[in-house]
Protein backbone atom coordinates (compact mmCIF):
# COMPACT_ATOMS: atom_id res chain seq x y z
CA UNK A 1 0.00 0.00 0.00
CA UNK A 2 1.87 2.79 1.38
CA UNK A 3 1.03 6.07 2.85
CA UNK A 4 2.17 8.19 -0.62
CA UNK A 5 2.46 12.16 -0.89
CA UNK A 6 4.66 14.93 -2.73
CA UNK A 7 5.43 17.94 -2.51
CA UNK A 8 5.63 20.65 -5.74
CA UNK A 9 8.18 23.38 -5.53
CA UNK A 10 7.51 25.75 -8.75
CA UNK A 11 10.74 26.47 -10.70
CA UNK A 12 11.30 30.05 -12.22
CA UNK A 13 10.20 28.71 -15.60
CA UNK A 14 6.54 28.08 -14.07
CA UNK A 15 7.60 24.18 -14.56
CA UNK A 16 7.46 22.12 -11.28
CA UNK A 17 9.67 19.61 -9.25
CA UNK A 18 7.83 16.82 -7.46
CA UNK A 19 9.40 15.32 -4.21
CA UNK A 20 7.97 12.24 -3.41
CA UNK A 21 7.33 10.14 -0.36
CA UNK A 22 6.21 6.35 -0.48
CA UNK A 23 5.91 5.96 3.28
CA UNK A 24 5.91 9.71 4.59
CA UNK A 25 2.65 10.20 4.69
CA UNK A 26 1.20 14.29 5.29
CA UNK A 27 3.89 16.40 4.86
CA UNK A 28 3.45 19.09 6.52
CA UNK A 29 5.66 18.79 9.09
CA UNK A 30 8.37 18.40 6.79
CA UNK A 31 7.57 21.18 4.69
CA UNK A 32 7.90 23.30 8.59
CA UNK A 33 11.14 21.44 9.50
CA UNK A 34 12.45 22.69 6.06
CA UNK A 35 10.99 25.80 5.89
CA UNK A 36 12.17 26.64 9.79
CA UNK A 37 15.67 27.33 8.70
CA UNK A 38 14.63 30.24 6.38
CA UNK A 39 17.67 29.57 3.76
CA UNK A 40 17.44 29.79 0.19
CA UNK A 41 13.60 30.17 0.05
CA UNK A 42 14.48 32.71 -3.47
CA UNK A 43 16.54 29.77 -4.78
CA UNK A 44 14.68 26.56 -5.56
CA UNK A 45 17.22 24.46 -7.04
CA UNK A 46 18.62 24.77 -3.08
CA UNK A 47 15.29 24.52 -1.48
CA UNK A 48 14.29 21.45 -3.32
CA UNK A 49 17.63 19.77 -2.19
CA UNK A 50 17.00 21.24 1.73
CA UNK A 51 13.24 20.22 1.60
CA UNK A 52 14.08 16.93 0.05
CA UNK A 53 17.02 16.37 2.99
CA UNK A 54 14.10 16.88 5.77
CA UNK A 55 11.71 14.26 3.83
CA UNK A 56 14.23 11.79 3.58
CA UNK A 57 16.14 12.19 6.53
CA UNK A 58 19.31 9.84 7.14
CA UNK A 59 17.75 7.07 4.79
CA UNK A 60 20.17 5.45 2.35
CA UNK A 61 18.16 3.19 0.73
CA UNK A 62 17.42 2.88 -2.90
CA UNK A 63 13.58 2.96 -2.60
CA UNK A 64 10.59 4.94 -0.36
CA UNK A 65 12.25 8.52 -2.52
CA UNK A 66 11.82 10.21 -5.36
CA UNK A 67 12.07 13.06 -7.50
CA UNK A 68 9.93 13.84 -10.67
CA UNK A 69 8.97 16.78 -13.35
CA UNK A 70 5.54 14.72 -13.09
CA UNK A 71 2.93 14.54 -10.69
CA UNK A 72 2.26 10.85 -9.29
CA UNK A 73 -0.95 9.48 -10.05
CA UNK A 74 -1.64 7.74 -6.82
CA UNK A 75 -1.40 10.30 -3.87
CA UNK A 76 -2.97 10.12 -0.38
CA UNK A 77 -2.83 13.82 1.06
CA UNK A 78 -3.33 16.95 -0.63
CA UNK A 79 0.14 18.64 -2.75
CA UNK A 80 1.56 21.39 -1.23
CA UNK A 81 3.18 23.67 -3.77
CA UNK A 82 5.46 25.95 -2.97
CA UNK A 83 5.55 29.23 -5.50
C-alpha cells in the first residue's frame, strides 16, 4: 500500500519539481522542518535539495524517494506547492 504524498516546488520557468514520499505520509511537518531554517527560500534548485534532505532524513536506501517533473498518479494527502 503505502502512505504516498509529494510535494511541488515551482521552478522560475513556471515548470514544477515533485518530491515524493512512499511511506511519509502528510507532509506538513516536513515542509515546517524545512521551511524553519529560512535559507534559500528565493533559490529553488537549493530549497528542493534542503526540503528533500528533511523528507528523507538519514535514509540510504534505494527505494521509499523520489524526485519527478511529473505529478504521481496515486497520492494520499493533498500537494503542497510551494511558489
Amino acid at each position: 500500500m503505502g502512505d504516498r504524498s509529494q510535494i511541488a516546488i515551482k521552478q522560475e520557468n513556471g515548470t514544477r519539481i515533485y518530491l515524493y514520499s512512499h511511506w511519509g505520509g502528510d507532509t506538513r511537518a516536513v515542509l515546517r522542518r524545512a521551511l524553519s531554517r529560512e535559507a534559500r527560500w528565493n533559490d529553488s534548485e537549493y530549497l528542493a535539495r534542503i526540503i528533500f534532505q528533511a523528507m528523507i532524513g538519514g535514509d540510504t536506501e534505494t527505494t521509499g524517494f523520489g524526485i519527478s517533473a511529473t505529478q504521481h498518479g496515486d497520492i494520499s494527502y493533498p500537494i503542497p506547492v510551494l511558489d
